[in-house]
PDB file of N, CA and C in Angstrom:
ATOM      1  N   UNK A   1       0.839  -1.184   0.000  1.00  0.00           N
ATOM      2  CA  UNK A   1       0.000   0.000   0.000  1.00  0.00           C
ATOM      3  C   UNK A   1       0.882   1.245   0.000  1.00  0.00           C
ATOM      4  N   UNK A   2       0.697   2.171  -1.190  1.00  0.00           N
ATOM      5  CA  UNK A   2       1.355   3.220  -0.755  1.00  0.00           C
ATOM      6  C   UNK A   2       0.483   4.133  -0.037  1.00  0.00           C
ATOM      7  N   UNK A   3       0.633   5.514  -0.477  1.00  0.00           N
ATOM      8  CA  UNK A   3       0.104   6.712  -0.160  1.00  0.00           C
ATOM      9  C   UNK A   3      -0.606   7.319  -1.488  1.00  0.00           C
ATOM     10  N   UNK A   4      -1.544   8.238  -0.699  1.00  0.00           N
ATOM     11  CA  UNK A   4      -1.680   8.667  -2.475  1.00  0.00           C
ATOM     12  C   UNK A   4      -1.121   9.394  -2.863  1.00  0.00           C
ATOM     13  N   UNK A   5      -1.295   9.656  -4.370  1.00  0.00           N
ATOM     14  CA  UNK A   5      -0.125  10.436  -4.779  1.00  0.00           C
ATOM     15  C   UNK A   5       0.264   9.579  -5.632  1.00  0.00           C
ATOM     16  N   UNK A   6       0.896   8.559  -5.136  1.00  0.00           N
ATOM     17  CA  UNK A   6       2.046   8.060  -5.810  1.00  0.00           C
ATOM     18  C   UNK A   6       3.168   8.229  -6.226  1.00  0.00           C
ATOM     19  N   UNK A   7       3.621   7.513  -6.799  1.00  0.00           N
ATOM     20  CA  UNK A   7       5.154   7.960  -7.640  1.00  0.00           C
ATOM     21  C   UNK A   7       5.468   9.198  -8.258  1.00  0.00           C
ATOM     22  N   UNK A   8       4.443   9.807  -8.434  1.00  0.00           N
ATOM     23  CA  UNK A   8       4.985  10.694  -9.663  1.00  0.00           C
ATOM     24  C   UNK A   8       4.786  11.874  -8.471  1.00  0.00           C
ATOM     25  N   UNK A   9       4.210  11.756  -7.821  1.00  0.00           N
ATOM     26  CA  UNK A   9       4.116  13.145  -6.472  1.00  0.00           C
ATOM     27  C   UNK A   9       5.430  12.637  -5.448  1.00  0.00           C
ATOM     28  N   UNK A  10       5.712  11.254  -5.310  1.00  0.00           N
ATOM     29  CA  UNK A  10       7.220  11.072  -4.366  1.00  0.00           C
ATOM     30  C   UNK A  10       8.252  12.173  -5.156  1.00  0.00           C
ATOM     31  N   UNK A  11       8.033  11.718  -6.934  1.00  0.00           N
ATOM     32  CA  UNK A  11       9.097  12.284  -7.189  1.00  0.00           C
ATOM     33  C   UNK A  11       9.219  13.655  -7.845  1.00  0.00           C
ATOM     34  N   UNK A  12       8.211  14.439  -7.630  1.00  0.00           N
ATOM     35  CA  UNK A  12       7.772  15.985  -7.554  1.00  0.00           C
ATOM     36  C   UNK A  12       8.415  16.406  -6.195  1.00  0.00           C
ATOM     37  N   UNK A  13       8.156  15.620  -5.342  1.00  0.00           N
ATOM     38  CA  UNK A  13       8.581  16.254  -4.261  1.00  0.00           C
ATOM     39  C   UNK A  13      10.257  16.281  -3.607  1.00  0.00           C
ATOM     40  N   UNK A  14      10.637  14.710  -4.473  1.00  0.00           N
ATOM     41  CA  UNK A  14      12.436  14.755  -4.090  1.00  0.00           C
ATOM     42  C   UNK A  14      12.831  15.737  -5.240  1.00  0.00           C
ATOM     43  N   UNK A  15      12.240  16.115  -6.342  1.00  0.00           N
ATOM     44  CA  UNK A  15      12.681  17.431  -6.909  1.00  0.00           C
ATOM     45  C   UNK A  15      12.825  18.174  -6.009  1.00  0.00           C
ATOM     46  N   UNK A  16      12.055  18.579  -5.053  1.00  0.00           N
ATOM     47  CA  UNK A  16      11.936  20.103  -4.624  1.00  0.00           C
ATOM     48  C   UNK A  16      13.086  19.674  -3.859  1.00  0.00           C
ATOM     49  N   UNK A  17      12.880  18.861  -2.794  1.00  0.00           N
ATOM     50  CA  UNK A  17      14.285  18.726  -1.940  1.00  0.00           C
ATOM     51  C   UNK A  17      15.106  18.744  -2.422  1.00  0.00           C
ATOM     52  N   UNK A  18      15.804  18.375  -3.886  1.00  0.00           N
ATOM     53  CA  UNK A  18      16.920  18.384  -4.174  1.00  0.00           C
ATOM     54  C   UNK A  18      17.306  19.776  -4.780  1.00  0.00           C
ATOM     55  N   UNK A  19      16.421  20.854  -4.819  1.00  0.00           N
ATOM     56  CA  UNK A  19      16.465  21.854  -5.117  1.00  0.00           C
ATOM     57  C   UNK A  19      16.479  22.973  -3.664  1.00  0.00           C
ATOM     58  N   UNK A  20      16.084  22.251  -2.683  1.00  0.00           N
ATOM     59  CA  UNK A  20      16.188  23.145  -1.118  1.00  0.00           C
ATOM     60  C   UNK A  20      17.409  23.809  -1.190  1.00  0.00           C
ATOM     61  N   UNK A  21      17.997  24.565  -1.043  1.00  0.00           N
ATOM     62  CA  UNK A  21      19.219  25.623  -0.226  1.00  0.00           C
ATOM     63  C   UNK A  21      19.775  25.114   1.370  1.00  0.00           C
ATOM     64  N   UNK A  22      19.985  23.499   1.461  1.00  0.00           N
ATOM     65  CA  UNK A  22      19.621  23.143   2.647  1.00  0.00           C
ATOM     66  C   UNK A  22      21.366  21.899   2.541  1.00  0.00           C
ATOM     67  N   UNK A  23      21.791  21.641   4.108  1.00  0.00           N
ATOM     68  CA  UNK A  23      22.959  20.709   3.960  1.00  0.00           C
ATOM     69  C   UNK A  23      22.675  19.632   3.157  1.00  0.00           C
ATOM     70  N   UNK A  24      23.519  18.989   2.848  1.00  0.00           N
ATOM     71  CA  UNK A  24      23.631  17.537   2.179  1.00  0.00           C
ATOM     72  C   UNK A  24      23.178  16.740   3.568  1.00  0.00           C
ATOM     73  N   UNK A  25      23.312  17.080   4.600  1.00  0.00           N
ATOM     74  CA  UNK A  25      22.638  16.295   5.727  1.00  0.00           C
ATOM     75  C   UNK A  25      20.937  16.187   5.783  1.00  0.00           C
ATOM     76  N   UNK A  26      20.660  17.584   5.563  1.00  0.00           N
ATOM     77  CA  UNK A  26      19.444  17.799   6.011  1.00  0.00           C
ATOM     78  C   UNK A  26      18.305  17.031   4.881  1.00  0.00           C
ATOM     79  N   UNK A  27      19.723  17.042   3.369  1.00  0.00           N
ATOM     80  CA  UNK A  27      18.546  16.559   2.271  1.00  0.00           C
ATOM     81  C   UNK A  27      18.216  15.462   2.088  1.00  0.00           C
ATOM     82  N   UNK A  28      19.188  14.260   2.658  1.00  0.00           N
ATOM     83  CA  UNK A  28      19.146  12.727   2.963  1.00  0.00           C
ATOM     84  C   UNK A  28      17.522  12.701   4.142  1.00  0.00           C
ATOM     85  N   UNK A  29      17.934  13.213   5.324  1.00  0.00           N
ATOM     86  CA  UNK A  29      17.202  12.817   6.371  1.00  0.00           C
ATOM     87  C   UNK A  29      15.888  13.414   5.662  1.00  0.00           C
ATOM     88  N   UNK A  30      15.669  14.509   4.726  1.00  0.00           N
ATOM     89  CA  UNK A  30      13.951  14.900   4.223  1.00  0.00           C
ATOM     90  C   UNK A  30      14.038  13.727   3.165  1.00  0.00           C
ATOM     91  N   UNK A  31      14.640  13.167   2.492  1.00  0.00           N
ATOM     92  CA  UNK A  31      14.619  11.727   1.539  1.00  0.00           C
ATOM     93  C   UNK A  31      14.147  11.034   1.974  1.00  0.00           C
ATOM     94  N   UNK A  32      14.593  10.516   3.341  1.00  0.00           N
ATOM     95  CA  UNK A  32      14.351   9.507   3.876  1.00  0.00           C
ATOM     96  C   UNK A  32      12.582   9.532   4.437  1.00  0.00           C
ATOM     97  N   UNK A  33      12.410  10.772   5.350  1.00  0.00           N
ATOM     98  CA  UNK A  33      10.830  10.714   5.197  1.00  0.00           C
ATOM     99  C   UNK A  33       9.822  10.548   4.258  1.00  0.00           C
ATOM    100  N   UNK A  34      10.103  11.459   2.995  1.00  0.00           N
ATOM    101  CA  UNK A  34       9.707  11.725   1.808  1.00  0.00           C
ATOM    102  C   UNK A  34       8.925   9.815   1.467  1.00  0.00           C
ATOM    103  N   UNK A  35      10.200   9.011   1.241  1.00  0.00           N
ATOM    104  CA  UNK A  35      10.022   7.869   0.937  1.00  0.00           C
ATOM    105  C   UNK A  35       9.479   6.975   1.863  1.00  0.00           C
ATOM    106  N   UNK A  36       9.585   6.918   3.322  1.00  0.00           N
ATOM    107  CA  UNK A  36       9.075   6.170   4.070  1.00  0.00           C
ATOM    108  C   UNK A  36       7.488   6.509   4.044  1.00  0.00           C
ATOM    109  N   UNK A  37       7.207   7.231   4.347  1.00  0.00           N
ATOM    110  CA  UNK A  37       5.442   8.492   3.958  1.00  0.00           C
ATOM    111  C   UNK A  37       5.294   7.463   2.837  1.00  0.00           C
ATOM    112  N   UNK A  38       5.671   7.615   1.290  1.00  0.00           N
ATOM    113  CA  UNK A  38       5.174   7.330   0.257  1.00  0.00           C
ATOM    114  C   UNK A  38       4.999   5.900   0.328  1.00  0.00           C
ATOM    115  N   UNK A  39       5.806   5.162   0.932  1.00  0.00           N
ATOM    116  CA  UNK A  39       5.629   3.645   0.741  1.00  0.00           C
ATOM    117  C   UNK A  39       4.755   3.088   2.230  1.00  0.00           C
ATOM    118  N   UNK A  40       4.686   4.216   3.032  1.00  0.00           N
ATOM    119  CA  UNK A  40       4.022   3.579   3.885  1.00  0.00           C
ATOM    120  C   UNK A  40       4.783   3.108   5.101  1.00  0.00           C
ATOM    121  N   UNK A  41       5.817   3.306   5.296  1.00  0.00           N
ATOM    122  CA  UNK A  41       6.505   1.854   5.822  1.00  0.00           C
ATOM    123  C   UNK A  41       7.331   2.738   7.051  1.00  0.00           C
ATOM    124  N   UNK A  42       7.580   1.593   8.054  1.00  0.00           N
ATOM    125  CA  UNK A  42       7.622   2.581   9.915  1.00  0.00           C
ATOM    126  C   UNK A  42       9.507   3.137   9.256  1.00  0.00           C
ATOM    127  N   UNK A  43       9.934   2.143   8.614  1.00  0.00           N
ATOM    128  CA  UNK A  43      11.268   2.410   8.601  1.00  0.00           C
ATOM    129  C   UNK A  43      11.980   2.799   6.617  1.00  0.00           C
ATOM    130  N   UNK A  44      12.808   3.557   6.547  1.00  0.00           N
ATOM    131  CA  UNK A  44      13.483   4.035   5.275  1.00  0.00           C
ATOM    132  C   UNK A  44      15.243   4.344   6.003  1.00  0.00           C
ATOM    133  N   UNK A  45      16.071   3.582   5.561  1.00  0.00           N
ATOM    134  CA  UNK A  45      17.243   3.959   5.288  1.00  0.00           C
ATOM    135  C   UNK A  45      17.960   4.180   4.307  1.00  0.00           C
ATOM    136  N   UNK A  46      19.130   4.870   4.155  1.00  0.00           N
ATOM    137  CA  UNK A  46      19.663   5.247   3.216  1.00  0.00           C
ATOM    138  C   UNK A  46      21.162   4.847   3.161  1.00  0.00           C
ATOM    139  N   UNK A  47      21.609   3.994   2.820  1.00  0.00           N
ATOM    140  CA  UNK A  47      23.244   3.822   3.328  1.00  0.00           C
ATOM    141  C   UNK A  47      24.126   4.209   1.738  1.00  0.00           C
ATOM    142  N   UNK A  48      25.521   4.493   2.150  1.00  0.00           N
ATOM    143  CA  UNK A  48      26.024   4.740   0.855  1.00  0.00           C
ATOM    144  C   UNK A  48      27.261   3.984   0.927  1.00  0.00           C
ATOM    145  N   UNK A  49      27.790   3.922  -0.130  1.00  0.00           N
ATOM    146  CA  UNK A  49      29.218   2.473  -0.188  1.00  0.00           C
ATOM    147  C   UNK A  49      30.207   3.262  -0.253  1.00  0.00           C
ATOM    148  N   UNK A  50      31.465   3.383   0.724  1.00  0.00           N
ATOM    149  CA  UNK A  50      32.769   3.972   1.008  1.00  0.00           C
ATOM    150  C   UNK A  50      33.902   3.362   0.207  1.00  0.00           C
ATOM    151  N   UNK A  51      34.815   3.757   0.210  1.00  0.00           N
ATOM    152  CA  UNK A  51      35.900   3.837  -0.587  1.00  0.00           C
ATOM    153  C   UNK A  51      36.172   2.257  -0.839  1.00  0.00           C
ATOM    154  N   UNK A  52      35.920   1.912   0.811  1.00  0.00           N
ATOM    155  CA  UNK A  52      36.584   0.876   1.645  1.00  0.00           C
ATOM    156  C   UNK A  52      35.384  -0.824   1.108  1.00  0.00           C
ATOM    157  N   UNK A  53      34.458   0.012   0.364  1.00  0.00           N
ATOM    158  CA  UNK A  53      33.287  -1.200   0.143  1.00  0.00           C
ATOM    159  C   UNK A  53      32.294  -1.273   1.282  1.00  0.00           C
ATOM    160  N   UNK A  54      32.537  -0.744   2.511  1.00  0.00           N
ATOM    161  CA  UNK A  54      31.684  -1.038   3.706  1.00  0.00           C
ATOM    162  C   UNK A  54      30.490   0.134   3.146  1.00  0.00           C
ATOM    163  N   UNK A  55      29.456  -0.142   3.670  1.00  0.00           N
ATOM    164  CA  UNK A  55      28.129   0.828   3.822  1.00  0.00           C
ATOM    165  C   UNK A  55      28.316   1.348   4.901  1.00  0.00           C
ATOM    166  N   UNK A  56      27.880   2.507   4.665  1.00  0.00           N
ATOM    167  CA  UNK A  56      27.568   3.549   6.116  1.00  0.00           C
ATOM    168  C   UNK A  56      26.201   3.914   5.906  1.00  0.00           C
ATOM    169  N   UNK A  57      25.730   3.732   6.973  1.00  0.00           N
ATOM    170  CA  UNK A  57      23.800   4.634   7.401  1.00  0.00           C
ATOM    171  C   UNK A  57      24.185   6.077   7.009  1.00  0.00           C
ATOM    172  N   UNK A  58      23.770   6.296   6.020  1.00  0.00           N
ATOM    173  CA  UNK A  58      23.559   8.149   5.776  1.00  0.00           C
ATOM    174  C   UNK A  58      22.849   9.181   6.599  1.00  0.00           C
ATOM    175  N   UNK A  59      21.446   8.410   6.383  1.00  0.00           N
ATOM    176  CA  UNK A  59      20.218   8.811   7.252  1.00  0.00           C
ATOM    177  C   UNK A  59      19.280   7.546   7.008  1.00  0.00           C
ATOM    178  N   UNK A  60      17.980   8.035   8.455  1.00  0.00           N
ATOM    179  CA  UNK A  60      17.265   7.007   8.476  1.00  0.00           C
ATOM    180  C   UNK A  60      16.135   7.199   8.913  1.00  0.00           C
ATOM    181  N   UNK A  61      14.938   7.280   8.883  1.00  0.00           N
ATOM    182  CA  UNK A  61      13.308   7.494   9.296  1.00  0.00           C
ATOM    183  C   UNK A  61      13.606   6.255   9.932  1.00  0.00           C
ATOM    184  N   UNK A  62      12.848   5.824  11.490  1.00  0.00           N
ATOM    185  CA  UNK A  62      12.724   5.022  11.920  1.00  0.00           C
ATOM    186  C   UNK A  62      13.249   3.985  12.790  1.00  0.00           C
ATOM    187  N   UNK A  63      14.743   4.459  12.426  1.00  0.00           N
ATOM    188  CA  UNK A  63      15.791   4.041  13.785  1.00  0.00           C
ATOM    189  C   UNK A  63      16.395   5.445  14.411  1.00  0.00           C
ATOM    190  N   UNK A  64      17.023   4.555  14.868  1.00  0.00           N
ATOM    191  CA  UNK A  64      18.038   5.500  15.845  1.00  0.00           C
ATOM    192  C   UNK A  64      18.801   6.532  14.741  1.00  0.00           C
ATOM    193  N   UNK A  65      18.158   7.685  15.163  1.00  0.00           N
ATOM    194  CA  UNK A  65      19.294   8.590  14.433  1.00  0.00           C
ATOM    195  C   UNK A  65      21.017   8.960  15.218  1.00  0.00           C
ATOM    196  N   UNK A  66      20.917   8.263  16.214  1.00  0.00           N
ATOM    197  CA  UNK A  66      22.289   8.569  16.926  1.00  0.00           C
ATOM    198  C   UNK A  66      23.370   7.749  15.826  1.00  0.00           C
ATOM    199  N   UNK A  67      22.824   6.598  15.389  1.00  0.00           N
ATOM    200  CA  UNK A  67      23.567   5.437  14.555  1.00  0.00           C
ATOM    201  C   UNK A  67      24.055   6.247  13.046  1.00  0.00           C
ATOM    202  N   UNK A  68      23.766   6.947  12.970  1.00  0.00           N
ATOM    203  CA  UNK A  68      24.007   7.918  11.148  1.00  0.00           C
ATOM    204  C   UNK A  68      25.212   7.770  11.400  1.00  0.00           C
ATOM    205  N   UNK A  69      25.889   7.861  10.222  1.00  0.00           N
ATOM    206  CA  UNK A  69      27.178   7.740  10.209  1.00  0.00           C
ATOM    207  C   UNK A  69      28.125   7.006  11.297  1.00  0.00           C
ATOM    208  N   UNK A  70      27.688   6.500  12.357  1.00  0.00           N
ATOM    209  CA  UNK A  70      28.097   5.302  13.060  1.00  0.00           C
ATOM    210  C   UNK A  70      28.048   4.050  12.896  1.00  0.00           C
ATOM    211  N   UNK A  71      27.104   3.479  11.840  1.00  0.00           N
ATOM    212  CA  UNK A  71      26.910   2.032  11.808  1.00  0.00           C
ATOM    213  C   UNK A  71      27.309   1.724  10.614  1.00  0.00           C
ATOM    214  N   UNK A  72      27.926   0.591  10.205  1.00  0.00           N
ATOM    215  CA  UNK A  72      28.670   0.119   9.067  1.00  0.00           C
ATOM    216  C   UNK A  72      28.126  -1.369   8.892  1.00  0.00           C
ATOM    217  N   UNK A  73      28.699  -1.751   7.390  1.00  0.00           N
ATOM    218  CA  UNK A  73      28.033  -2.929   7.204  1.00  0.00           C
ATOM    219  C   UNK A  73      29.562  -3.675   6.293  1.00  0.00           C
ATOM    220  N   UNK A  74      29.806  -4.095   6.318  1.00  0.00           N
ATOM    221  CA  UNK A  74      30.929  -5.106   5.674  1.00  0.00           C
ATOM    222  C   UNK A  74      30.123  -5.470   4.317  1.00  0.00           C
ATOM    223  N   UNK A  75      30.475  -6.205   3.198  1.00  0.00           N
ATOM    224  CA  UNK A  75      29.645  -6.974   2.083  1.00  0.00           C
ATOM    225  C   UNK A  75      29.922  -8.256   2.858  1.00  0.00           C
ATOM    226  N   UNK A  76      28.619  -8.656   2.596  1.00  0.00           N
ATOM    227  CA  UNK A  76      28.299 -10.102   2.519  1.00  0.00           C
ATOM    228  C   UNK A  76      27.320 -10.029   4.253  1.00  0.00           C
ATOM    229  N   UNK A  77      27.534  -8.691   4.844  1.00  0.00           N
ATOM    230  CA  UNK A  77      26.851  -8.547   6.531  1.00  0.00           C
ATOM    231  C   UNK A  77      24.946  -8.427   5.993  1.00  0.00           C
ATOM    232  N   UNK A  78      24.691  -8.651   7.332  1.00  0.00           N
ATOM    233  CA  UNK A  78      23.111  -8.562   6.603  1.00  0.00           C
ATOM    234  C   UNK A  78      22.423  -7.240   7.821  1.00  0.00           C
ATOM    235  N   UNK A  79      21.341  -6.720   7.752  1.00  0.00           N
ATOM    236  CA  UNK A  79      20.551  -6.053   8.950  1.00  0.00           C
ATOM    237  C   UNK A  79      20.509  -6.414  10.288  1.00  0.00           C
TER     238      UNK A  79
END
């Protein structure tokens, strides 16, 4: 179940965010709502892949935001 709207209003709206005047911090963590809202769902993370291959939590709707940029994932690690 999404939301209404749908897709084409999720992605009207990560336009605008990506157009905000706002940190590269602030525009992950409005992503992350943006998409959790649209799909419905208690949790949305965002991780990105480092030099090193490990994932790092960017931002996250739904967990611990203390964990951003603290929690890592190895390849082949699971949730």
């Amino acid at each position: 179940m999404r939301a209404p709207g749908g897709p084409r209003l999720l992605l009207r709206r990560l336009r605008e965010v990506m157009a905000e005047p706002v940190t590269a911090q602030a525009r992950l963590d409005r992503i992350v709502v943006l998409i959790a809202s649209n799909m419905v769902a208690e949790v949305c993370s965002l991780y990105v892949v480092r030099a090193d291959g490990a994932l790092e939590l960017f931002a996250t709707e739904g967990l611990n935001r203390e964990a951003v940029h603290l929690t890592t994932m190895r390849p082949g690690e699971g949730l």
